[in-house]
Protein backbone atom coordinates (compact mmCIF):
# COMPACT_ATOMS: atom_id res chain seq x y z
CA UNK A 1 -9.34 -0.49 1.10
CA UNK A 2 -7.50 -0.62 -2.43
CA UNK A 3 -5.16 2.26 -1.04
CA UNK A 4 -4.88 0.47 2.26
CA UNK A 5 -4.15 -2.80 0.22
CA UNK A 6 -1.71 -0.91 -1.91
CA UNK A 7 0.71 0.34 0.58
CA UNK A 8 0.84 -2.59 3.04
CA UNK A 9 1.05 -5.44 0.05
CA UNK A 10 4.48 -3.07 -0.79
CA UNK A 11 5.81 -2.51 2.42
CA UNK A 12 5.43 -6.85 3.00
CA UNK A 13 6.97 -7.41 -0.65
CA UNK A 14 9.85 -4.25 0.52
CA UNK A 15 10.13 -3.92 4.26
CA UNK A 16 13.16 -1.69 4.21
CA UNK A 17 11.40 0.89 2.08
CA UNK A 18 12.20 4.18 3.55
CA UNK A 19 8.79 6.18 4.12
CA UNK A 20 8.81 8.54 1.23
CA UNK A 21 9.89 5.70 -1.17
CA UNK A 22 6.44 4.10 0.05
CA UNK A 23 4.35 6.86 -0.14
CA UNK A 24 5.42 7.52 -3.65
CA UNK A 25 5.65 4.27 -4.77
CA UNK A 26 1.90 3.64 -3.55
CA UNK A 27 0.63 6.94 -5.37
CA UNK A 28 2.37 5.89 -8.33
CA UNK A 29 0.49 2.04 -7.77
CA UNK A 30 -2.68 4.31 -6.89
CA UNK A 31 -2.62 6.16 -10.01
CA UNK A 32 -2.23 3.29 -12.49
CA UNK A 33 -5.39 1.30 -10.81
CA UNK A 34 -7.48 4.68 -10.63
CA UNK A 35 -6.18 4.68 -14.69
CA UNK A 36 -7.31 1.29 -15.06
CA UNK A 37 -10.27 0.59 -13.52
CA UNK A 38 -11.69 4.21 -14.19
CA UNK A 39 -11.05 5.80 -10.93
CA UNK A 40 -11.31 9.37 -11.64
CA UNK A 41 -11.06 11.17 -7.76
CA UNK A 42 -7.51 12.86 -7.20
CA UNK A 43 -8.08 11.97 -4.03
CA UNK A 44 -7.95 8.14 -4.63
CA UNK A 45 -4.00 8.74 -5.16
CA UNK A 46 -3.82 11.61 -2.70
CA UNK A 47 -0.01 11.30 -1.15
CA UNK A 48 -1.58 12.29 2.39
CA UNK A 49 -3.84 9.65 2.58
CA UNK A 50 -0.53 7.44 2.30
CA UNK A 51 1.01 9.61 5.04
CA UNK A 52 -1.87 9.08 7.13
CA UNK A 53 -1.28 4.92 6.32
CA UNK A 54 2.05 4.80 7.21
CA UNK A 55 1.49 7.07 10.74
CA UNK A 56 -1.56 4.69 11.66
CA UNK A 57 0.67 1.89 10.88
CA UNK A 58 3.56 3.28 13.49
CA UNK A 59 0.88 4.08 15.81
CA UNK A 60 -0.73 0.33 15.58
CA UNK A 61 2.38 -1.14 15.80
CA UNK A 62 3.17 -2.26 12.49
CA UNK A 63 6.16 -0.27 11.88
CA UNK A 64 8.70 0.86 14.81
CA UNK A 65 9.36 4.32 15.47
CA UNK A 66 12.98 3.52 13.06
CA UNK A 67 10.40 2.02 10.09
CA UNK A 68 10.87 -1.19 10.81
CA UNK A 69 8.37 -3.45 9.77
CA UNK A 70 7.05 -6.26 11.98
CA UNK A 71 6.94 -8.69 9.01
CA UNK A 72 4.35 -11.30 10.44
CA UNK A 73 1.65 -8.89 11.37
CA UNK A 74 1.92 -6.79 8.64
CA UNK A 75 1.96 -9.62 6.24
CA UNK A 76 -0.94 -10.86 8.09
CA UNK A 77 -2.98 -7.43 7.38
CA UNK A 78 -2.18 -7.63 3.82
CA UNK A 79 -3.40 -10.81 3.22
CA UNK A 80 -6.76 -9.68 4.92
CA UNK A 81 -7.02 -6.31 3.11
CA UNK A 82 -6.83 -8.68 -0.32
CA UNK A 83 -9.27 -10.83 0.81
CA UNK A 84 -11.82 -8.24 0.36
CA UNK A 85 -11.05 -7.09 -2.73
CA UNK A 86 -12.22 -7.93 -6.01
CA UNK A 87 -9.80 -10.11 -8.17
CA UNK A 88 -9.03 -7.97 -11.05
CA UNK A 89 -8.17 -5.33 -8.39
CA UNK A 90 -5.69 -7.39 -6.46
CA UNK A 91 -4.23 -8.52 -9.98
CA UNK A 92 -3.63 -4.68 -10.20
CA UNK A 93 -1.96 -4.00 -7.13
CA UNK A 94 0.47 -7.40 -7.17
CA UNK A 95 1.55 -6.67 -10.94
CA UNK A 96 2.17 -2.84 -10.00
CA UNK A 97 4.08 -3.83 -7.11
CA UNK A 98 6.32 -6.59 -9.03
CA UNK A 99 6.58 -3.32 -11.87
CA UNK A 100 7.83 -1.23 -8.55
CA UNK A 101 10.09 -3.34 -7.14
């Protein structure tokens, strides 16, 4: 869910982020909350599993085939994904968002 959280937080903060410049972006997010909250997998900041985000997104309807992002649903997803997470983890994904953009 952190991953999740990562990449659709930035695409609502950035919706004309091309997809490469979210994928990395999100790594680079992914690796500095692995760093601080002592998440030691490679895979937690795996650039596939972003890949696989952003297709399921496109697929779901989130982004058009162009990238687009429909702002309201995806906004709406965010704001569930941090719902669920615990604070000093969201505090970690907003700051290294405002840091990326």
């Amino acid at each position: 869910m952190q991953r999740y959280s990562i990449a659709v937080n930035l695409l609502v903060a950035q919706p004309e982020l091309a997809k490469g410049d979210l994928e990395k972006l999100s790594q680079v997010i992914a690796q500095r909350l692995g760093r601080l909250h002592g998440i030691n997998a490679p895979e937690f900041f795996d650039k596939g599993v972003f890949t696989a985000l952003i297709f399921t997104l496109k697929s779901q309807g989130y982004l058009d085939s162009d990238g687009n992002c429909d702002l309201a649903r995806t906004q709406e997803l965010a704001d569930i994904l941090l719902r669920i997470l615990a604070p000093e983890v969201k505090l970690t994904i907003r700051e290294g968002i405002a840091q990326a953009i």
